[in-house]
Protein backbone atom coordinates (compact mmCIF):
# COMPACT_ATOMS: atom_id res chain seq x y z
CA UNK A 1 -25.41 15.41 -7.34
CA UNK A 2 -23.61 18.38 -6.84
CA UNK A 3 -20.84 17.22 -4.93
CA UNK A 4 -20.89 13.45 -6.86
CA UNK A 5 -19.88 15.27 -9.92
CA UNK A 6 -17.20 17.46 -7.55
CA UNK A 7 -15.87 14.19 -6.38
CA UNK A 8 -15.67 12.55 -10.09
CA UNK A 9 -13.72 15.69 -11.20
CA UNK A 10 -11.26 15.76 -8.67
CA UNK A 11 -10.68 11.65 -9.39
CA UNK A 12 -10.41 12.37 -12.94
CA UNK A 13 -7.61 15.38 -12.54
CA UNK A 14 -5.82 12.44 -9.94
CA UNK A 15 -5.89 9.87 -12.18
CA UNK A 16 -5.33 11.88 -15.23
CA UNK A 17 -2.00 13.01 -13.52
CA UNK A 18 -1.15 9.54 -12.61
CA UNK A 19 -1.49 7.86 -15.70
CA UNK A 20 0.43 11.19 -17.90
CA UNK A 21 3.64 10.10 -16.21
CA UNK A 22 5.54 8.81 -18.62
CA UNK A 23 8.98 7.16 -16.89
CA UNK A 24 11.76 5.68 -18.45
CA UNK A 25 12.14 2.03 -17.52
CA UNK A 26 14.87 1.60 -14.37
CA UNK A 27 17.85 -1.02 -15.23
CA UNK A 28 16.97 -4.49 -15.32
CA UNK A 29 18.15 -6.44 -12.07
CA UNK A 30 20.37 -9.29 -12.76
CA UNK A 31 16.91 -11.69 -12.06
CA UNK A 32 15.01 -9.77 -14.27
CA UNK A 33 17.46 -9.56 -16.85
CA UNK A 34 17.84 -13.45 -16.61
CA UNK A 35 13.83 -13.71 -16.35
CA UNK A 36 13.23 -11.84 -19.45
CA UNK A 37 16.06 -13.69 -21.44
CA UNK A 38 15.07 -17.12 -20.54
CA UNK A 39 11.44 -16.51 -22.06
CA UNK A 40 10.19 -17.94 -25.10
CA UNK A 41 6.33 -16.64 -25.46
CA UNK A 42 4.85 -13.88 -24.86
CA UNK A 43 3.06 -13.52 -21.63
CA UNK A 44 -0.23 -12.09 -22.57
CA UNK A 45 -0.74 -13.84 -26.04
CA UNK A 46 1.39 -16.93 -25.77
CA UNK A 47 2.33 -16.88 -29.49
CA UNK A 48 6.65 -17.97 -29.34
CA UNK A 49 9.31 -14.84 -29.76
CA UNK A 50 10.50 -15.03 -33.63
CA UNK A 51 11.80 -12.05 -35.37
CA UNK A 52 8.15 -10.90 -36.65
CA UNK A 53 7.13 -11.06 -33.37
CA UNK A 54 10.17 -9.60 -31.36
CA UNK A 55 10.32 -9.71 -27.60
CA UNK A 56 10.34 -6.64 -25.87
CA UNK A 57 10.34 -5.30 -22.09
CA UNK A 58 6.98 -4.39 -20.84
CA UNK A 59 7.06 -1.75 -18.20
CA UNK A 60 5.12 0.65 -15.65
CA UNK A 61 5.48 4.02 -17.16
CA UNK A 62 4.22 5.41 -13.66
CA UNK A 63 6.92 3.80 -11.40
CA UNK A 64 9.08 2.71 -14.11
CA UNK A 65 9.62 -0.70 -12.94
CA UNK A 66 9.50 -3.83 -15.29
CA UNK A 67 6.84 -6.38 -15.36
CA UNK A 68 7.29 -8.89 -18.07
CA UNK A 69 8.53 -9.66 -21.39
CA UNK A 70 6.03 -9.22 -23.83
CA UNK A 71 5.60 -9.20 -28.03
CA UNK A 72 6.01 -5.50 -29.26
CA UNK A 73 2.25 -6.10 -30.34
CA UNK A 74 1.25 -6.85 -26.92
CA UNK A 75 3.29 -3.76 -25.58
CA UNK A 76 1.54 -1.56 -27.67
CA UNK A 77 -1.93 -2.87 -27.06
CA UNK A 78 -1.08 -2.90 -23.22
CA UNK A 79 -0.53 1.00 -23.19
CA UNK A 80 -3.09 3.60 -21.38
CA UNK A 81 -5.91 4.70 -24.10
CA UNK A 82 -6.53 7.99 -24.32
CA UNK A 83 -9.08 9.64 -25.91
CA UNK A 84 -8.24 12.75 -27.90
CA UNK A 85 -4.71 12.60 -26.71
CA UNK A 86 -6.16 12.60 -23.01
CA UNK A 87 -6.91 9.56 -21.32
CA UNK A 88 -10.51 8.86 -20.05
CA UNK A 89 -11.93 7.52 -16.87
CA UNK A 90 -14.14 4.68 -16.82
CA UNK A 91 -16.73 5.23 -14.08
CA UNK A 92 -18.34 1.96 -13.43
CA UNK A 93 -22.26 2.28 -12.50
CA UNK A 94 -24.47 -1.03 -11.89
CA UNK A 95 -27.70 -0.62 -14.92
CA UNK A 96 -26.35 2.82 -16.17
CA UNK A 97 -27.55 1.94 -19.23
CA UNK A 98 -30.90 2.46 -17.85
CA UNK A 99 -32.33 4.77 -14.61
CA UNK A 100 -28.73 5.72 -13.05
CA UNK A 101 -27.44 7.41 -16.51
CA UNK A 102 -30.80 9.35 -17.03
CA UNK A 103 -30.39 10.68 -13.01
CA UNK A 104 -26.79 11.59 -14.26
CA UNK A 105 -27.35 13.73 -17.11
CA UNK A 106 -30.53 15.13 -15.72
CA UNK A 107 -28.13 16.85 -12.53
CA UNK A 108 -25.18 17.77 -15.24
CA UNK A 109 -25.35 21.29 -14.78
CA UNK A 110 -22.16 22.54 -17.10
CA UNK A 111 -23.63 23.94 -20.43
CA UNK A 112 -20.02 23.55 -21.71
CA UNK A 113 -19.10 20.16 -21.21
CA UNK A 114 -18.11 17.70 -24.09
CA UNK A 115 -21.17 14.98 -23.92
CA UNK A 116 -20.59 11.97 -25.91
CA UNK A 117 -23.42 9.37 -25.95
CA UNK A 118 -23.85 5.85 -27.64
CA UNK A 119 -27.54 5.01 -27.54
CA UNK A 120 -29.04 1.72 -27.79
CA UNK A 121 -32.79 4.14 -27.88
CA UNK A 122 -34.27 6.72 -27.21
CA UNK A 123 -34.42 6.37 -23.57
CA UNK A 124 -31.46 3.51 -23.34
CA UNK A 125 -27.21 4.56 -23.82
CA UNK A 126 -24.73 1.72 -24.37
CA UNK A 127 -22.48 4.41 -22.90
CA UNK A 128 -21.90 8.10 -22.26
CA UNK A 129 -18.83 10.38 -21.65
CA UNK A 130 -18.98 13.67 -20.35
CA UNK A 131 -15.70 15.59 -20.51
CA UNK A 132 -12.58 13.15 -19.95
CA UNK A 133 -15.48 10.52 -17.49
CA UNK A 134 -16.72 7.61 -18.89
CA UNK A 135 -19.92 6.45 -17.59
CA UNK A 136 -20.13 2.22 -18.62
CA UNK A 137 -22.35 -0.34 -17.49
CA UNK A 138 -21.27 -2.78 -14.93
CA UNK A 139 -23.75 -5.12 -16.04
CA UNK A 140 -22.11 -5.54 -19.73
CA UNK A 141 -18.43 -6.68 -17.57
CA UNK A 142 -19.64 -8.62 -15.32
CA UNK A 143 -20.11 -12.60 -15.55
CA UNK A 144 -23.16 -13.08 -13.75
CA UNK A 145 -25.41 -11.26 -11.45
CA UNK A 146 -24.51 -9.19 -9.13
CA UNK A 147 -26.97 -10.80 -6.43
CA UNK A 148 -24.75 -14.17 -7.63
CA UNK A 149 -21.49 -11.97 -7.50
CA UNK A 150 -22.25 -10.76 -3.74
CA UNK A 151 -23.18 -14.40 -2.52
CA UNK A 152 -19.69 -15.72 -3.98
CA UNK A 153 -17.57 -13.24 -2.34
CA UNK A 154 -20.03 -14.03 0.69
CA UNK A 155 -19.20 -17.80 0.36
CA UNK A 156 -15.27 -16.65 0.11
CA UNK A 157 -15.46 -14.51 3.74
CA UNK A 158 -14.97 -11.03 4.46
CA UNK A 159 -11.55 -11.26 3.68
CA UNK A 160 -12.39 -11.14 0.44
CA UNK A 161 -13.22 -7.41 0.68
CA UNK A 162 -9.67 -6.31 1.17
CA UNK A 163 -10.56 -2.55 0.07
CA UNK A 164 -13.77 -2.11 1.41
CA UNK A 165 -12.49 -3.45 5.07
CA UNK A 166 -9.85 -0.86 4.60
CA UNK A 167 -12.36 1.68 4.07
CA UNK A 168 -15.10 1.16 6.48
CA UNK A 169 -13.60 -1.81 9.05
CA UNK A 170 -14.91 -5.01 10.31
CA UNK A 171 -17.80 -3.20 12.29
CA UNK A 172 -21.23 -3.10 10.07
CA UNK A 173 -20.65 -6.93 8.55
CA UNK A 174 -23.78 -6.16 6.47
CA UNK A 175 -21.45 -4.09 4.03
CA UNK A 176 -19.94 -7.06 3.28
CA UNK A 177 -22.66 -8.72 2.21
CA UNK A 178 -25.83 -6.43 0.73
CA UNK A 179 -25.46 -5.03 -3.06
């Protein structure tokens, strides 16, 4: 557990220095330009551009490269959250809000860290964060089982597993398909 909570440290510092960029947008290109003037609803809520609801240039504030026009509603909602002006890192665990969270917090070894918990009980947490890590339950994002999940990226190929064939090949094909 030792080195897990190494690892999630070092990912959180990465990310953390990733996402704190903050880069003006680059000039339009004459296609984006044309792109952005041509459209009439916002991408990500539909609603039409009117003066209440102005249009306004979404952008990566990482590599400062526009994506899309969006309402200045939309812009704002589609910003990083952060979480006492630092942003926090969901870390994605499959029934944390049972067994895995308890193994967690029973191996956190740092008397000063900043614990924050949501319980459902006394044994159960909707979620917990300890320092700038969020610990969420996969189950509570995901649409169906994971058993059901597996068998339809199964049914889809291996291709399907883009990162995961990047990270440990074609070889052991049971990767692909055991949860």
């Amino acid at each position: 557990m030792d080195e897990f909570f190494a690892h999630i440290q070092r990912e959180e510092q990465r990310i953390r220095s990733i996402l704190s960029a903050n880069e003006p947008m680059k000039d339009l290109t004459p296609e984006e330009q044309a792109k952005h003037d041509a459209a009439t609803v916002c991408i990500s809520c539909n609603p039409e551009f009117t003066d209440d609801r102005r249009r306004t240039r979404h952008h990566c504030h990482v590599t400062s490269k526009y994506i899309v026009p969006v309402c200045q509603i939309c812009n704002l909602q589609l910003k990083y959250r952060k979480s006492d002006e630092h942003f926090f890192v969901p870390c994605f665990f499959y029934n944390n809000s049972a067994y895995d969270s308890h193994m967690i917090i029973k191996h956190l070894h740092s008397k000063n860290a900043n614990m924050m918990v949501i319980p459902n009980n006394t044994e159960k947490f909707v979620e917990f964060q300890v320092d700038g890590i969020r610990y969420l339950n996969s189950i509570k994002f995901l649409p169906s089982s994971l058993d059901n999940l597996v068998q339809n990226l199964h049914n889809d190929g291996i291709e399907a597993f883009k990162y995961t064939r990047r990270t440990f090949g074609d070889g052991d094909q049971d990767i692909f398909h055991d949860r």
